[in-house]
N, C-alpha and C. Protein backbone atom coordinates (compact mmCIF):
# COMPACT_ATOMS: atom_id res chain seq x y z
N UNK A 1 5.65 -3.45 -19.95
CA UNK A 1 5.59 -4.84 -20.34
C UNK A 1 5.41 -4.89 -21.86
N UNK A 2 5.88 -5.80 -22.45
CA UNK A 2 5.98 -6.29 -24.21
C UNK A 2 5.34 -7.73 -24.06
N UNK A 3 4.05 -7.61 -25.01
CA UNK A 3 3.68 -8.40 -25.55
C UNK A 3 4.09 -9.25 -26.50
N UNK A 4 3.99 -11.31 -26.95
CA UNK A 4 4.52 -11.73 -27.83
C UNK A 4 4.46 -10.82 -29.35
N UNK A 5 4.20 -9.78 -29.75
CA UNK A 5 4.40 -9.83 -30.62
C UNK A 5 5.02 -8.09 -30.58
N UNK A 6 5.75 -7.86 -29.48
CA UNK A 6 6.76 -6.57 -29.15
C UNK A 6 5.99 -5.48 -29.16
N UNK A 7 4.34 -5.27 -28.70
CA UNK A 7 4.03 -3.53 -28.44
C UNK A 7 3.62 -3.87 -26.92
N UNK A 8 3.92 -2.58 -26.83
CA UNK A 8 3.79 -2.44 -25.83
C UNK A 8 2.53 -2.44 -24.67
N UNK A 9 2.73 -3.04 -23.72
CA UNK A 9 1.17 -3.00 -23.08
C UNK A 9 1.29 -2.33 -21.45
N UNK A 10 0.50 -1.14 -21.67
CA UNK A 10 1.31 -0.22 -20.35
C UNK A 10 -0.12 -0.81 -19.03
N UNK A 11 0.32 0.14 -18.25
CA UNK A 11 0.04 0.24 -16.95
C UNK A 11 -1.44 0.79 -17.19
N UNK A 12 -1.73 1.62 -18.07
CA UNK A 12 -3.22 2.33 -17.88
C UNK A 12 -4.41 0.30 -18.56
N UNK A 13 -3.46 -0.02 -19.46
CA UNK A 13 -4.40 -1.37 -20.03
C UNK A 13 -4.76 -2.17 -18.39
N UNK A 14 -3.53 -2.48 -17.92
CA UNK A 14 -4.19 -2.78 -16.71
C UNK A 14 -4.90 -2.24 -15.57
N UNK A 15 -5.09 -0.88 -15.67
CA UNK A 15 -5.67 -0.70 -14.83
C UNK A 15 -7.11 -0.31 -14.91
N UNK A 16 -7.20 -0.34 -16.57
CA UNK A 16 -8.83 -0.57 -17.17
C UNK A 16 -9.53 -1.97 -17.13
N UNK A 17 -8.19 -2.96 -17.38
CA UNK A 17 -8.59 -4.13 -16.63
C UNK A 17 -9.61 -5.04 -15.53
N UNK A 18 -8.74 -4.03 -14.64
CA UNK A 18 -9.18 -4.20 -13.37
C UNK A 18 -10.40 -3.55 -12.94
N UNK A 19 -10.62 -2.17 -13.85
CA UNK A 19 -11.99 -1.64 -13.43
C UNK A 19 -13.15 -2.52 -13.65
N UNK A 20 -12.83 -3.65 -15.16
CA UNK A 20 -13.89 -4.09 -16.23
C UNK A 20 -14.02 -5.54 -14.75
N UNK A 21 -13.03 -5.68 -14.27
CA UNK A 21 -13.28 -6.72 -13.65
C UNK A 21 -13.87 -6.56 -12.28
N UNK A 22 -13.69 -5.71 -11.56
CA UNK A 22 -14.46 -5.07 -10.23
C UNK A 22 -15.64 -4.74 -10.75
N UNK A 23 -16.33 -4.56 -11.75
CA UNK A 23 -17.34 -3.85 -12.36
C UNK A 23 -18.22 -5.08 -12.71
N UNK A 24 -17.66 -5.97 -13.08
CA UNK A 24 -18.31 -7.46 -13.45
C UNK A 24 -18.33 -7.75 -12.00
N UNK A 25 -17.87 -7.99 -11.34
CA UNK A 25 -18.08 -8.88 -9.95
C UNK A 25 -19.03 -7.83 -9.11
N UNK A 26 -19.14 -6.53 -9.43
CA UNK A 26 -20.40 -6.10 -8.48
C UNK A 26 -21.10 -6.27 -8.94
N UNK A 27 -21.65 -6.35 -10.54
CA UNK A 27 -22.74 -6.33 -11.03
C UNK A 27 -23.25 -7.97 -11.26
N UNK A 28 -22.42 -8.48 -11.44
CA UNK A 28 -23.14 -10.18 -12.01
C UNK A 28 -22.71 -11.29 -10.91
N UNK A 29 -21.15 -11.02 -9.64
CA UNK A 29 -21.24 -11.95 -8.93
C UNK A 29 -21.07 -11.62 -7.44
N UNK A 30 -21.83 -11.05 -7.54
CA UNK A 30 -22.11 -10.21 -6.03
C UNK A 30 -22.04 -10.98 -4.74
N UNK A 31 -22.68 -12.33 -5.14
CA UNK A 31 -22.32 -13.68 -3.71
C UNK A 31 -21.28 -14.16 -4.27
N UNK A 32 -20.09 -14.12 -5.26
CA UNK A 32 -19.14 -14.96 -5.02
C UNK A 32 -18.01 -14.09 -4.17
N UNK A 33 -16.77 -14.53 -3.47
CA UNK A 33 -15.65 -13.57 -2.94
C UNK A 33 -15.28 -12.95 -3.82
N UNK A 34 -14.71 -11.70 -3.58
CA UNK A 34 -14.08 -11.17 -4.91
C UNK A 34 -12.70 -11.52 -5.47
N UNK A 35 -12.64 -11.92 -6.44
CA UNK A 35 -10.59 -12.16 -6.98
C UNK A 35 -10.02 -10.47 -6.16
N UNK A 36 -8.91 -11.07 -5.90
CA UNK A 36 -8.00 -10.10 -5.25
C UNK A 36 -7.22 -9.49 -5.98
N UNK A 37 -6.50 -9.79 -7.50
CA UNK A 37 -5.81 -8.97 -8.24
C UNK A 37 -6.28 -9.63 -9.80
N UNK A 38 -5.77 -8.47 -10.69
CA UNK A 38 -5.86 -8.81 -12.14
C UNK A 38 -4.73 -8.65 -12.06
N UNK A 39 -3.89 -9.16 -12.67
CA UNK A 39 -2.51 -9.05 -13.89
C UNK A 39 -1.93 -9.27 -15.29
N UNK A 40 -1.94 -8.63 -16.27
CA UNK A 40 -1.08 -8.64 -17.29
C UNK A 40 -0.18 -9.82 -17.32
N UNK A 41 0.02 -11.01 -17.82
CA UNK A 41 1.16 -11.68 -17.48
C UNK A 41 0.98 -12.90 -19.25
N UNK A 42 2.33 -13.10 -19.45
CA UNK A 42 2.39 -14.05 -20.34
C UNK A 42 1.81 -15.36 -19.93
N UNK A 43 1.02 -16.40 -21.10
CA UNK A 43 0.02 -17.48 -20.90
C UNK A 43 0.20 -18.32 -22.04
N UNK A 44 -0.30 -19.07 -22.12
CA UNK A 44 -0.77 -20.07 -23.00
C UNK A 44 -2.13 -19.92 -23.90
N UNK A 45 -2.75 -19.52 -22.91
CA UNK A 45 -4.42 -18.86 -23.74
C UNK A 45 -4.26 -17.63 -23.13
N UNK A 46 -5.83 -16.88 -23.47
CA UNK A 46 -6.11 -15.47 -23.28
C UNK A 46 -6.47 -15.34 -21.90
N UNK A 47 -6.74 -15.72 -20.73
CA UNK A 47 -6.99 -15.15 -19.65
C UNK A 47 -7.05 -16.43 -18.92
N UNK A 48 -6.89 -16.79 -17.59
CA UNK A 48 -7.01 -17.38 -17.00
C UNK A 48 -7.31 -17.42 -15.63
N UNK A 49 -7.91 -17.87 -14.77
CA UNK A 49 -8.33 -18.17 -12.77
C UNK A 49 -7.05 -18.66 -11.92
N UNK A 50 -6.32 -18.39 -11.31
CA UNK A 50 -5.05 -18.70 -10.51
C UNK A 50 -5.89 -18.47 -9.41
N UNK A 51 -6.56 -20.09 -8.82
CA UNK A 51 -7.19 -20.22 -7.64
C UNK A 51 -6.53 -20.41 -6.35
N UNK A 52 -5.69 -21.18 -6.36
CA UNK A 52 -4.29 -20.82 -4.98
C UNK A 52 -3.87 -19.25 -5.03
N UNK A 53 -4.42 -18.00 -6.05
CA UNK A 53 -3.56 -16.87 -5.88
C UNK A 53 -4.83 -15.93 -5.34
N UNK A 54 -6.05 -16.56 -6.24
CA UNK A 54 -7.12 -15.81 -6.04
C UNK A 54 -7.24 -14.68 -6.91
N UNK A 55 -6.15 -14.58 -8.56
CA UNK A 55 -6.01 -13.68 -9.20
C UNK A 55 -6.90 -14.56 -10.54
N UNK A 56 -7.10 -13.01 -11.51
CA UNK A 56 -7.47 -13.46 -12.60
C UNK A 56 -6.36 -12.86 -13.49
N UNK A 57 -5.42 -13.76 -14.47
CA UNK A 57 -4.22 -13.34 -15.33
C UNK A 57 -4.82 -13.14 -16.71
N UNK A 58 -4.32 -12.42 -17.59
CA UNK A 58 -4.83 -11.86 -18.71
C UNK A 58 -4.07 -11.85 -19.70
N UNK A 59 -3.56 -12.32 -20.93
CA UNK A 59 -2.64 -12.31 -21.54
C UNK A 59 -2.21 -11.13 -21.93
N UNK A 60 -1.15 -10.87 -22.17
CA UNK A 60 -0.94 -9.16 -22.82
C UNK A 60 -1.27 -8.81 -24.42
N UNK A 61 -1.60 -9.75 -25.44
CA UNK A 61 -2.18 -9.65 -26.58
C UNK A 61 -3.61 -9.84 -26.43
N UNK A 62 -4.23 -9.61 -25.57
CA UNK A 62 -5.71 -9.12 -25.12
C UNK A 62 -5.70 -8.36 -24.53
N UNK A 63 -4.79 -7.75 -24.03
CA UNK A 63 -5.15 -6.41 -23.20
C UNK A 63 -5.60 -5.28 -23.80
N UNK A 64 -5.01 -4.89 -24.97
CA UNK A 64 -4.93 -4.00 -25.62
C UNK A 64 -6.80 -3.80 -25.87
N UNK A 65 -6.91 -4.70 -26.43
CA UNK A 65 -8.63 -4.80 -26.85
C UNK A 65 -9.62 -5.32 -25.66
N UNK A 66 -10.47 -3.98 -25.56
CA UNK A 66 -11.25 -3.91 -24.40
C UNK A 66 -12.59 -4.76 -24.36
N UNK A 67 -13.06 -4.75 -25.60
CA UNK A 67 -14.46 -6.07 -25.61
C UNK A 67 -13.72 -7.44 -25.50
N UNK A 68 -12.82 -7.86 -26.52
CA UNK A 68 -12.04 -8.92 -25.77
C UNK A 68 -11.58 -9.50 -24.82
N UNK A 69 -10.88 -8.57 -24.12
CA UNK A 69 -10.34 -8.39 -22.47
C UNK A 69 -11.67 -8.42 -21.62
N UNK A 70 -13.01 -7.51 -22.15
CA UNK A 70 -13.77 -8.09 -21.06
C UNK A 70 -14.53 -9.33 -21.22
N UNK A 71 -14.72 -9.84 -22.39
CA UNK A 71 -14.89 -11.32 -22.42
C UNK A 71 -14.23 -12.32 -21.80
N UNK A 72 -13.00 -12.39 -22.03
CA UNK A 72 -11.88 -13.77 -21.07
C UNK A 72 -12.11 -13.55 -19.80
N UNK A 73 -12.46 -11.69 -19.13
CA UNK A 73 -12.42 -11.75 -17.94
C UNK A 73 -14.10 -11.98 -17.28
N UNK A 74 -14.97 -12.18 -18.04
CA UNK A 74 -16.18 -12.95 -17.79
C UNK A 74 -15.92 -14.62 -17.81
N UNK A 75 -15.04 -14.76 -18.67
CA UNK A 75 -14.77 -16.18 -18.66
C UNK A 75 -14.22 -16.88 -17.23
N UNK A 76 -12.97 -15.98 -16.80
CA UNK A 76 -11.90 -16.02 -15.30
C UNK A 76 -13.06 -15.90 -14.28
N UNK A 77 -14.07 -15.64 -14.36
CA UNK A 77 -14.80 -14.87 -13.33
C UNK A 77 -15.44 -16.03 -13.20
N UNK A 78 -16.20 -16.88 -13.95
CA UNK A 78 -17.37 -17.56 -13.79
C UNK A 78 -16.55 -18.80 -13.36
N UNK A 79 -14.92 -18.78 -14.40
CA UNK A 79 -14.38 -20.15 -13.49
C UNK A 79 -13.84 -20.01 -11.97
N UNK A 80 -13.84 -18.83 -11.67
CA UNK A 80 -13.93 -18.47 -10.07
C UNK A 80 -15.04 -18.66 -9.04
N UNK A 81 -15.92 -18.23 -10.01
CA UNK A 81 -17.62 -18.71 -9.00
C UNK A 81 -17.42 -20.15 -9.24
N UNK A 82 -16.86 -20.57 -9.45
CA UNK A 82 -17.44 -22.28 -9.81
C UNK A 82 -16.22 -22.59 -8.84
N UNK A 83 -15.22 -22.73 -8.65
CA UNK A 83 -14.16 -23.18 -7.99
C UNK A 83 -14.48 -22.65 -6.33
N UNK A 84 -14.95 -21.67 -6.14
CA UNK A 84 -15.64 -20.93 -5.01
C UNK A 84 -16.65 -21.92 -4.51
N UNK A 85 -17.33 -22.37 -5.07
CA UNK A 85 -18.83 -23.05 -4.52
C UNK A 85 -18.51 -23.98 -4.47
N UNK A 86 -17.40 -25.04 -4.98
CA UNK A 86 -16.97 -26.55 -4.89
C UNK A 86 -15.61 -27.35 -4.80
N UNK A 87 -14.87 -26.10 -5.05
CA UNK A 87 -13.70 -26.62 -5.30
C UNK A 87 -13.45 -26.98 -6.78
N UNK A 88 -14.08 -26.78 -7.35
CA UNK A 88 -13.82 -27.28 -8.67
C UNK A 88 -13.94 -26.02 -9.91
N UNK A 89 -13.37 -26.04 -10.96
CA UNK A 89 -13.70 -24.02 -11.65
C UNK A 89 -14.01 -24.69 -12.71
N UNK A 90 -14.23 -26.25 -12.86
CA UNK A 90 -14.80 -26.67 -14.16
C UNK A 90 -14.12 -25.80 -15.52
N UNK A 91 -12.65 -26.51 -15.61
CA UNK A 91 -11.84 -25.70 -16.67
C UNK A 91 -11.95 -26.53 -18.03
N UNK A 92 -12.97 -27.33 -18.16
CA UNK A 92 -13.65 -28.46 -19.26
C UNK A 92 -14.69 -27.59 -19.69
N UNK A 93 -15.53 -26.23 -18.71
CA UNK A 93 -16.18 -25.60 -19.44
C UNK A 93 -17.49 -26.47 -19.55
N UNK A 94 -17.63 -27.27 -18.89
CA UNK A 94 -19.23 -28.31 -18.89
C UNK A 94 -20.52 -28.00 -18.66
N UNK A 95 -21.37 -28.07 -18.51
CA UNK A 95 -22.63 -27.80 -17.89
C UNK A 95 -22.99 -26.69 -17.04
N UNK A 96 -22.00 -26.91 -15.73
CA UNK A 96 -22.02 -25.75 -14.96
C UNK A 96 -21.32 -24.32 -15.74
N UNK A 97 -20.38 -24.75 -16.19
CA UNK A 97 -19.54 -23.68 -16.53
C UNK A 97 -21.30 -22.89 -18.04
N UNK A 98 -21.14 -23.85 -18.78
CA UNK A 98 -22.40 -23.28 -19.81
C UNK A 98 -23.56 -22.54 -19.14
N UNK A 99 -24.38 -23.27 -17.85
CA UNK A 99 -25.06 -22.51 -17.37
C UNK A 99 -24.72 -21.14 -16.82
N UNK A 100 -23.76 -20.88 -16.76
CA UNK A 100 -23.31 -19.64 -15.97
C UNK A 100 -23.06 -18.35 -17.26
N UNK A 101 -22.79 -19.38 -18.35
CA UNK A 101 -22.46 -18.30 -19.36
C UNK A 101 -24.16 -17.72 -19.93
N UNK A 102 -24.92 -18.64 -19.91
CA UNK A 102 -26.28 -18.49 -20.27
C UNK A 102 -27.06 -17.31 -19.45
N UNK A 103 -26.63 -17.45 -18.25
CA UNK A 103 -27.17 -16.67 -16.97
C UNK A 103 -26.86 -14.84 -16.89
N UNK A 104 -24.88 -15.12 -17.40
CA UNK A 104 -24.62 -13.86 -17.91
C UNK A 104 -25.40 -13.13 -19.34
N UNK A 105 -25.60 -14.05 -20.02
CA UNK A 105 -25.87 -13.60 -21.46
C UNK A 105 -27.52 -13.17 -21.07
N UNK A 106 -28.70 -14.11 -20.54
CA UNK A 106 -29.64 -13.12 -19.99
C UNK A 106 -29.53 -12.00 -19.12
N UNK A 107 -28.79 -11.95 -18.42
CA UNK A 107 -28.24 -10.50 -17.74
C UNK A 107 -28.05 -9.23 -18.95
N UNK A 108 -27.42 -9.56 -19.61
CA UNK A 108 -26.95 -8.49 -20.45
C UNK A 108 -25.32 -8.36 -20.06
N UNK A 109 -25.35 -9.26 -19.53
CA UNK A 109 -23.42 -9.44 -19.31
C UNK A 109 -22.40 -8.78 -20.67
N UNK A 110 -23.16 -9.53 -21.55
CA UNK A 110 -22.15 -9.31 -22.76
C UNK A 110 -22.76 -8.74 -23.99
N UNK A 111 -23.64 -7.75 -23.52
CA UNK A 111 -24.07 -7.04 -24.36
C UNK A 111 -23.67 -5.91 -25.34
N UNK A 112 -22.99 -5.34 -26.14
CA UNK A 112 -22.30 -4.66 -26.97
C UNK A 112 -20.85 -5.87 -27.11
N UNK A 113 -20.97 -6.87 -26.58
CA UNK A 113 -19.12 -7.50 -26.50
C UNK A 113 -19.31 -8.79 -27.91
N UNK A 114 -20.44 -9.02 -28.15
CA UNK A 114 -21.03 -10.09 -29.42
C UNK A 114 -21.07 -10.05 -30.49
C-alpha cells in the first residue's frame, strides 16, 4: 500500500498496529467487546471507529509512526467504548469522550506517547 504522499506502508506497519491495539484493549478496555480488525486504509483524518464494521481504520501517513499510531488508536478505542455502552461513540469528543481520555491518562495509557 502507498501512502498520500507515495512511501510505502507495508504489511509489518500493520501488523504492529494491531498488536498496539489488542494490547490497549487488554490493558485499558477489558469490559468493552473487542474491535475485530485494524486496517491501513485511506481517510480524511488520522484514524477512525467503523461501528457497523466493528474495525478501527488508520490512515497510512500515521502508520509509519508508532507513538502517533498509538495515540489515534487510543482515540478509535475510546470512541468504541462509547458507541458500545449507548449507541453513540460521541464523535464531538464531549464530556464522555474527555472523561475517558482523563481515565486513560491516569492509567498511564499514554505514557512515553506526550
Amino acid at each position: 500500500m502507498v501512502d498520500s504522499t507515495g512511501a510505502l506502508v507495508s504489511e509489518m506497519h500493520e501488523a504492529l498496529l494491531k498488536a498496539f491495539m489488542r494490547t490497549f484493549q487488554k490493558r485499558y478496555f477489558r469490559t468493552t467487546a473487542e474491535v475485530a480488525d485494524l486496517v491501513i486504509a485511506p481517510l480524511e483524518g488520522p484514524a477512525t471507529y467503523l461501528a457497523n464494521e466493528n474495525k478501527v481504520q488508520v490512515h497510512p501517513a500515521v502508520a509509519p509512526f508508532p507513538k502517533l499510531a498509538r495515540i489515534v488508536i487510543l482515540n478509535a478505542l475510546i470512541h468504541c467504548k462509547l458507541f458500545k455502552e449507548n449507541g453513540d461513540a460521541d464523535t464531538a469528543e464531549g464530556p464522555r469522550f474527555q472523561n475517558e481520555v482523563k481515565k486513560l491518562l491516569e492509567a498511564g495509557a499514554y505514557k512515553g506517547l506526550l
